[in-house]
Protein backbone atom coordinates (compact mmCIF):
# COMPACT_ATOMS: atom_id res chain seq x y z
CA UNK A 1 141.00 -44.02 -99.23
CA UNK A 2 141.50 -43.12 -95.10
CA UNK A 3 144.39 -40.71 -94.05
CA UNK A 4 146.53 -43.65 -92.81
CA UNK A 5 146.32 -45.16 -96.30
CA UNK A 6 147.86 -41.92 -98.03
CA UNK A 7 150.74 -41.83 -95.47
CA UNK A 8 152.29 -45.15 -96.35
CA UNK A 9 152.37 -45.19 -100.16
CA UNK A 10 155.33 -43.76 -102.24
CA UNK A 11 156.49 -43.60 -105.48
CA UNK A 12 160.00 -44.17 -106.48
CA UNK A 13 162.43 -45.35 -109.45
CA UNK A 14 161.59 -48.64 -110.85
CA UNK A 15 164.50 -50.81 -111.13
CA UNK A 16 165.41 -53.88 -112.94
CA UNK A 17 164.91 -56.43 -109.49
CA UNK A 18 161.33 -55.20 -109.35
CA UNK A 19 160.40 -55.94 -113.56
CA UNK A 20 159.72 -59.74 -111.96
CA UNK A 21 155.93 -58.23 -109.67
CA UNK A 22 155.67 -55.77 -112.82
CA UNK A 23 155.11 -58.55 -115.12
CA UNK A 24 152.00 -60.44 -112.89
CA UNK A 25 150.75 -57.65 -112.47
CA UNK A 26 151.10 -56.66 -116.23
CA UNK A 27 149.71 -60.51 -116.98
CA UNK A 28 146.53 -59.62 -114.59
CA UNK A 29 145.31 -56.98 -116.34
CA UNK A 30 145.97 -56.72 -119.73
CA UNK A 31 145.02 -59.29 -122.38
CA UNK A 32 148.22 -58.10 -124.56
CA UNK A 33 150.77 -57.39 -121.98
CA UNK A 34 154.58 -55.79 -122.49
CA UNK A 35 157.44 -58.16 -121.92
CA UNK A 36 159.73 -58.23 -119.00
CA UNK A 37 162.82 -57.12 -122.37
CA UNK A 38 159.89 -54.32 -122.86
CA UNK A 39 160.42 -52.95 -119.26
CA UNK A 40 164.19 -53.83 -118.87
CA UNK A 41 164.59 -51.92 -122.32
CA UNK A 42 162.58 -48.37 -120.73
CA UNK A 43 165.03 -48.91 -117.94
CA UNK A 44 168.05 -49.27 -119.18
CA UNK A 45 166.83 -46.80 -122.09
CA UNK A 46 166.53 -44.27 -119.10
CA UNK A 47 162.64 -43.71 -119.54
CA UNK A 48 160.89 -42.18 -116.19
CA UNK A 49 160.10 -45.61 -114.68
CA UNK A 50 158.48 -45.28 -111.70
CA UNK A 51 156.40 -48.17 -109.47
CA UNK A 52 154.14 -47.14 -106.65
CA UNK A 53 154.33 -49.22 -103.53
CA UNK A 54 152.13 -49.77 -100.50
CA UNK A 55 153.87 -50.68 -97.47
CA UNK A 56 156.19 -52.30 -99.67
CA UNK A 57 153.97 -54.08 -101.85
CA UNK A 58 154.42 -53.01 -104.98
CA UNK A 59 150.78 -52.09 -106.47
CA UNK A 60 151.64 -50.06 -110.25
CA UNK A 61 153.75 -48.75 -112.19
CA UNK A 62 154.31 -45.91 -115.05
CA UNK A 63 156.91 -45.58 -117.63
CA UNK A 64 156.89 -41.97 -119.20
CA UNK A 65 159.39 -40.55 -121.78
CA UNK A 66 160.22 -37.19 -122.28
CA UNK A 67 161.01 -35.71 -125.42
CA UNK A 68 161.57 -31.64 -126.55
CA UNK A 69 158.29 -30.56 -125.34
CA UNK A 70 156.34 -33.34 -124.66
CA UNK A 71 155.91 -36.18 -122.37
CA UNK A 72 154.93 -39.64 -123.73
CA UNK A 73 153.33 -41.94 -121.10
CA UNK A 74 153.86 -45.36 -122.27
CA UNK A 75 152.10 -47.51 -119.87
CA UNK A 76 150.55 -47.26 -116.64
CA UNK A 77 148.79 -50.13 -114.58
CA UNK A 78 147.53 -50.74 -111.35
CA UNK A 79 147.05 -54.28 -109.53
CA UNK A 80 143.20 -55.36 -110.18
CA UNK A 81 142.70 -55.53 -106.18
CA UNK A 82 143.84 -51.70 -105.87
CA UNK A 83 141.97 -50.32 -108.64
CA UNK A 84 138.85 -47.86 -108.23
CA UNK A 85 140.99 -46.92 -104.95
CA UNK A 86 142.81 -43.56 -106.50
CA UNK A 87 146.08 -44.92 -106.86
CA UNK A 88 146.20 -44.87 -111.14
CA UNK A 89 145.24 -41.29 -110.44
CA UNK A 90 148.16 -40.73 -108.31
CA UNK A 91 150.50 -42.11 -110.17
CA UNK A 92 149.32 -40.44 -113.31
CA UNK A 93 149.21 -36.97 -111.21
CA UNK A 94 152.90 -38.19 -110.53
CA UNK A 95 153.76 -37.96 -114.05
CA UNK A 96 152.37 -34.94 -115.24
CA UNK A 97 153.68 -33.10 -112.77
CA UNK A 98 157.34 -34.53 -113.41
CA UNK A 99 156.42 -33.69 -116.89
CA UNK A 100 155.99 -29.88 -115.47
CA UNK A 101 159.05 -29.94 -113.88
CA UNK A 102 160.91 -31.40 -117.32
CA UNK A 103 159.36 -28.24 -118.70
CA UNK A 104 156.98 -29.86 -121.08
CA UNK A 105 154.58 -28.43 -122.71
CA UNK A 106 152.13 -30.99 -122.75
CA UNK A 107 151.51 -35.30 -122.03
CA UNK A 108 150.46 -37.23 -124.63
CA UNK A 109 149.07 -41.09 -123.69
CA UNK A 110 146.80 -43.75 -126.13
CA UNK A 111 144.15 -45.59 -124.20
CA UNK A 112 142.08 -48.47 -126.17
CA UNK A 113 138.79 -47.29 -127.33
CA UNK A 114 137.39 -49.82 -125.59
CA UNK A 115 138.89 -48.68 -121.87
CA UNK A 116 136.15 -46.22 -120.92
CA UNK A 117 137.24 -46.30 -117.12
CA UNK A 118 140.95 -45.22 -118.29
CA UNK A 119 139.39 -42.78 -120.52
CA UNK A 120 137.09 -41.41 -118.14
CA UNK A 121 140.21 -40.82 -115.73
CA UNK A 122 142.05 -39.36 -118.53
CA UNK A 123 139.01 -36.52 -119.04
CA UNK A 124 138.71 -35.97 -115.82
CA UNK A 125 142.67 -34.95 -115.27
CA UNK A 126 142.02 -32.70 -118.27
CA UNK A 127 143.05 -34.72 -120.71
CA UNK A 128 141.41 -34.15 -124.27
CA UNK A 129 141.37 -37.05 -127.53
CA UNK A 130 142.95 -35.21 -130.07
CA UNK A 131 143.39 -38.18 -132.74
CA UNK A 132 142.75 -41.94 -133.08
CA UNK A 133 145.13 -44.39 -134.20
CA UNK A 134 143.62 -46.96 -136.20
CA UNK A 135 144.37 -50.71 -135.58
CA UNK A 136 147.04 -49.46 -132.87
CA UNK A 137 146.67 -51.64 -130.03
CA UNK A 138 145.95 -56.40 -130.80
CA UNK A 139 143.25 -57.42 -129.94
CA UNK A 140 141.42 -60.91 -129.80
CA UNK A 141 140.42 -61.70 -133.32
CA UNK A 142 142.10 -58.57 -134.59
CA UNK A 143 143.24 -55.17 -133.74
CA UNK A 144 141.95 -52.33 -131.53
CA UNK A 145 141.91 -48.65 -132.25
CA UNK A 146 143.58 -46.66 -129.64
CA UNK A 147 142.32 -42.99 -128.88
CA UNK A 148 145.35 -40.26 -128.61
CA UNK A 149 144.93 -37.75 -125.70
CA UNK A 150 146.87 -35.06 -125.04
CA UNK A 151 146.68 -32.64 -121.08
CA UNK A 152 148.42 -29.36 -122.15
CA UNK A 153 150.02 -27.91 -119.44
């Protein structure tokens, strides 16, 4: 990614206009994707929604909720043209550093067992699996375990 890249992305609030780009994005690159009532409902519900945008073209977005001590990231996704690029590792820096600043004590995400590249990311941010949730995530012709990771901080 060149300097001039870095200097025109940012990351700000998702709001309800923007669920519309979530959603083809959402229906590019996941087999089992949430609904657009799925995002309105983290909005509205006041989960940290946040969408990361490249000179204004929207290319992820994150929803994270924050309970006692830990910090839940729900989803995170990434357009399949700006993947491998650094940007679901930005926005996933994004969150775990909000989550410092919320004063948790750790973030918690699932990842299918089959998403090695996700998983790999995951590791490398020092994330560890600490569980595996059996039949968690659909799946064609059936269901998909989902490892549990957890990045004290």
């Amino acid at each position: 990614m060149s300097d001039s890249l870095q200097e025109v992305y940012h990351i700000r609030e998702m709001r309800l206009e923007d669920v519309r780009r979530i959603i083809l994005i959402e229906r590019e690159i996941f087999l089992f994707p949430w609904t657009e009532m799925n995002f309105a409902d983290s909005i509205t519900a006041g989960y940290y929604c946040r969408v990361i945008e490249l000179n204004d073209l929207l290319i992820g977005y994150g929803i994270m909720m924050i309970g006692p001590d830990e910090a839940h990231i729900l989803t995170i996704g990434i357009s399949a043209q700006w993947q491998h690029q650094g940007w679901g590792r930005r926005l996933l820096q994004y969150f775990i550093d909000l989550a410092r600043q919320q004063q948790s004590v750790a973030v918690l995400l699932d990842v299918r067992v089959s998403n090695g590249v996700a998983a790999n990311l995951y590791r490398q941010l020092g994330f560890e699996q600490i569980a595996i949730r059996k039949g968690y995530y659909p799946a064609m012709g059936g269901r998909e375990d989902a490892l549990v990771m957890r990045l004290k901080l």
